[in-house]
Protein backbone atom coordinates (compact mmCIF):
# COMPACT_ATOMS: atom_id res chain seq x y z
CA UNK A 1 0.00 0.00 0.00
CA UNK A 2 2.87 2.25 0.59
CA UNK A 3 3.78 2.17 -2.83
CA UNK A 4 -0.08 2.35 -4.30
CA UNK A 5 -0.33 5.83 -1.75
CA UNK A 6 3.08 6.94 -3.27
CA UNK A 7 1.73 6.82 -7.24
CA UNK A 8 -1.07 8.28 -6.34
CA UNK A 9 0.69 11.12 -4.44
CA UNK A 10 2.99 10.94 -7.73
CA UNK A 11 0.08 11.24 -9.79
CA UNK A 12 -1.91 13.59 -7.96
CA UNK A 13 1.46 15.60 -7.93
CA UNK A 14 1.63 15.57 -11.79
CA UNK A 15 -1.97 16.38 -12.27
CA UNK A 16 -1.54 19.69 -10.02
CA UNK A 17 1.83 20.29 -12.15
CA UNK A 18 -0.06 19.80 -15.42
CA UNK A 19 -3.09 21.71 -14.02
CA UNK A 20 -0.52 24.67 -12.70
CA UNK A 21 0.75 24.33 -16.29
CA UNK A 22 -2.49 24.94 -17.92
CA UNK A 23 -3.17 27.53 -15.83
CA UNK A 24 0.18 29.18 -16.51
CA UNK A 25 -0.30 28.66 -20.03
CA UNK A 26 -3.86 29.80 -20.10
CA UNK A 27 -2.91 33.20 -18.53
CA UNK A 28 0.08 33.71 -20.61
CA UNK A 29 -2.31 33.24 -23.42
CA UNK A 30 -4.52 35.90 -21.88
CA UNK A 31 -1.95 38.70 -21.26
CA UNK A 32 -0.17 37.70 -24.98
CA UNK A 33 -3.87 38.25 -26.33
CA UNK A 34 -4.27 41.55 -24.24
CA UNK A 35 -0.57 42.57 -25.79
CA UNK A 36 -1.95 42.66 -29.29
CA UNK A 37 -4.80 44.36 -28.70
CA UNK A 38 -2.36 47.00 -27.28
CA UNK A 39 -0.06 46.32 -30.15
CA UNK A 40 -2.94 46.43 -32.46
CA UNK A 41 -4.12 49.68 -30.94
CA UNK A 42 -0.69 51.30 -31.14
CA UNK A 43 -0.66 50.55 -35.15
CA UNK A 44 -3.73 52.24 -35.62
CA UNK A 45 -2.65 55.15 -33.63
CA UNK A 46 0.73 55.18 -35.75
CA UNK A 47 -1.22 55.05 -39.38
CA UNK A 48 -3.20 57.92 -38.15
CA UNK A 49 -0.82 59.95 -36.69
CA UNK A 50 1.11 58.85 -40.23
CA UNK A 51 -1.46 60.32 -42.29
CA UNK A 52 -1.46 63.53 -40.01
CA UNK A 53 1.92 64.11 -40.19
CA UNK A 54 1.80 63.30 -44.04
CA UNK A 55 -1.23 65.67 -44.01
CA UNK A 56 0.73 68.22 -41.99
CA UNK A 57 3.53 68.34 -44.33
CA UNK A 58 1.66 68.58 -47.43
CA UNK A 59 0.14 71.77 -46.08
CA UNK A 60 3.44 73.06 -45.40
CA UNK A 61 4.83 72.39 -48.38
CA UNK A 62 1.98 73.83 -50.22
CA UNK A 63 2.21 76.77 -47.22
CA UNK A 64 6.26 76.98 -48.42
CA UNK A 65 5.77 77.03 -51.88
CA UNK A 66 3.23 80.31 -51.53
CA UNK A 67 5.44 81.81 -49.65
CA UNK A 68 7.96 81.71 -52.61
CA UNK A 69 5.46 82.28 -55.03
CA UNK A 70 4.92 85.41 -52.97
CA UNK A 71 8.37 86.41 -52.44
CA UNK A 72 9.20 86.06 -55.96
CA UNK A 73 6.71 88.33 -56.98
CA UNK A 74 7.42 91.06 -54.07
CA UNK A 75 11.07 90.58 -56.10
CA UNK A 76 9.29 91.59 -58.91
CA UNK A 77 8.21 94.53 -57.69
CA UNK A 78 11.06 95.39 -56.22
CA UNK A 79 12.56 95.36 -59.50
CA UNK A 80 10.06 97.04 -61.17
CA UNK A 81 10.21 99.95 -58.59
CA UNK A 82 13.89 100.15 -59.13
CA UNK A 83 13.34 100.17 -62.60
CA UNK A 84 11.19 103.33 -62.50
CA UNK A 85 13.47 104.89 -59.62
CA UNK A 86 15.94 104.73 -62.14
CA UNK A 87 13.57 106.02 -65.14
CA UNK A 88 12.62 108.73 -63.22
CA UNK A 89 16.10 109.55 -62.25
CA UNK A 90 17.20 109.60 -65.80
CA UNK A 91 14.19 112.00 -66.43
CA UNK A 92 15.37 114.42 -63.97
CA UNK A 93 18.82 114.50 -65.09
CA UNK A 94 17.49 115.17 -68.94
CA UNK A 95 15.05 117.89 -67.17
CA UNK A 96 17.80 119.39 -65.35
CA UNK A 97 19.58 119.48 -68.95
CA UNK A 98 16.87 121.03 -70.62
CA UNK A 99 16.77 123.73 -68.11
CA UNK A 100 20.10 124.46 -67.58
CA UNK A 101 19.90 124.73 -71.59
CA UNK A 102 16.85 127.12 -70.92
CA UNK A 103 17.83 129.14 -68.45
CA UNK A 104 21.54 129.96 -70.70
CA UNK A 105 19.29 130.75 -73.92
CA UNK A 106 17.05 132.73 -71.86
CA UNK A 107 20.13 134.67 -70.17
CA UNK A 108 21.97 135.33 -73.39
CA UNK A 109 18.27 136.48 -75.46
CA UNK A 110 18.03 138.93 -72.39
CA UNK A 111 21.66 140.31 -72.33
CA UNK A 112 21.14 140.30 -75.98
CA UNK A 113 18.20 142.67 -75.84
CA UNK A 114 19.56 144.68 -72.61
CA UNK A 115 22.35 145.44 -75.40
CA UNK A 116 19.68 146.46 -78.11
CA UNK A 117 17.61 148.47 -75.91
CA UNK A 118 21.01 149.85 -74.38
CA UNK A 119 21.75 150.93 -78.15
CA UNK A 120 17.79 152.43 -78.32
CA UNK A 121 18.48 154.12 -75.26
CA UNK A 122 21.95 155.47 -76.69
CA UNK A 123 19.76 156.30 -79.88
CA UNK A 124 17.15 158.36 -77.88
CA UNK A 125 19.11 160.27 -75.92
CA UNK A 126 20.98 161.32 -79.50
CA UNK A 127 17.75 161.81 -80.75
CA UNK A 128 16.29 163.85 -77.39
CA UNK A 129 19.98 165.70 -77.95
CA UNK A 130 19.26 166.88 -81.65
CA UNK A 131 16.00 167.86 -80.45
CA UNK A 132 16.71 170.03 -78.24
CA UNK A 133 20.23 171.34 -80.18
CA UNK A 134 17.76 171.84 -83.34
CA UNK A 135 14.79 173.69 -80.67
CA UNK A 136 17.52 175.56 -79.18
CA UNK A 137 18.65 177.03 -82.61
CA UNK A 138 15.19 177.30 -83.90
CA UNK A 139 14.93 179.32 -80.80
CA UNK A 140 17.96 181.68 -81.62
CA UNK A 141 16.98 181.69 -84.87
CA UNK A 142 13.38 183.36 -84.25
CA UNK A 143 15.14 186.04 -81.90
């Protein structure tokens, strides 16, 4: 009997390993099965934070590319107002020719008739001077 109670203890022994087993197994399956639902759950948080960030960039590169668009055409302005700085700068110098050529014309058609009515003047006074040398023997004359 010893050795019938010893299998039995033997056996009772194996079915509490092979139950502790089981029940080792069947929680390792549990917590392996809750691990990828996490896992799964983390994927699907990556693919949409994936298409954000795909999203995101997009819009800045669209964002990036307006901004050159616009900065190429403030360029353009820029150019174009320097082009008509210039313009207008080469306008003033040809004004400033023109009146420079003005203003000497002018001065020598003045001096120029200063001289003629300098000569009428001259003329006048001759004239006023025979006039009054011619009254002034008309006046002896009648005496």
């Amino acid at each position: 009997m010893p050795i019938e109670h010893s299998l039995l203890i033997i056996a009772a022994a194996v079915v509490i390993a092979v139950c502790a087993v089981i029940i080792t197994l069947r929680m390792l399956v549990l917590r392996l099965s809750v691990i990828m639902r996490r896992t799964t759950e983390m994927q699907r948080d990556l693919n949409r934070l994936a298409t954000e960030c795909s999203t995101l960039i997009e819009t800045t590169d669209y964002t990036v590319k307006e901004i050159g668009k616009t900065v190429s055409a403030v360029n353009h302005v820029a150019e174009a107002a320097k082009t008509i700085g210039q313009s207008m700068e080469q306008t003033a110098v040809s004004v400033r020719k023109v009146s420079d050529k003005f203003a000497k014309r002018a001065t020598m058609y003045v001096e120029k008739e200063n001289k003629q009515l300098d000569d009428v003047m001259q003329w006048a006074e001759l004239a006023m001077s025979a006039w009054q040398l011619w009254q002034d023997g008309r006046t002896k004359s009648e005496k």
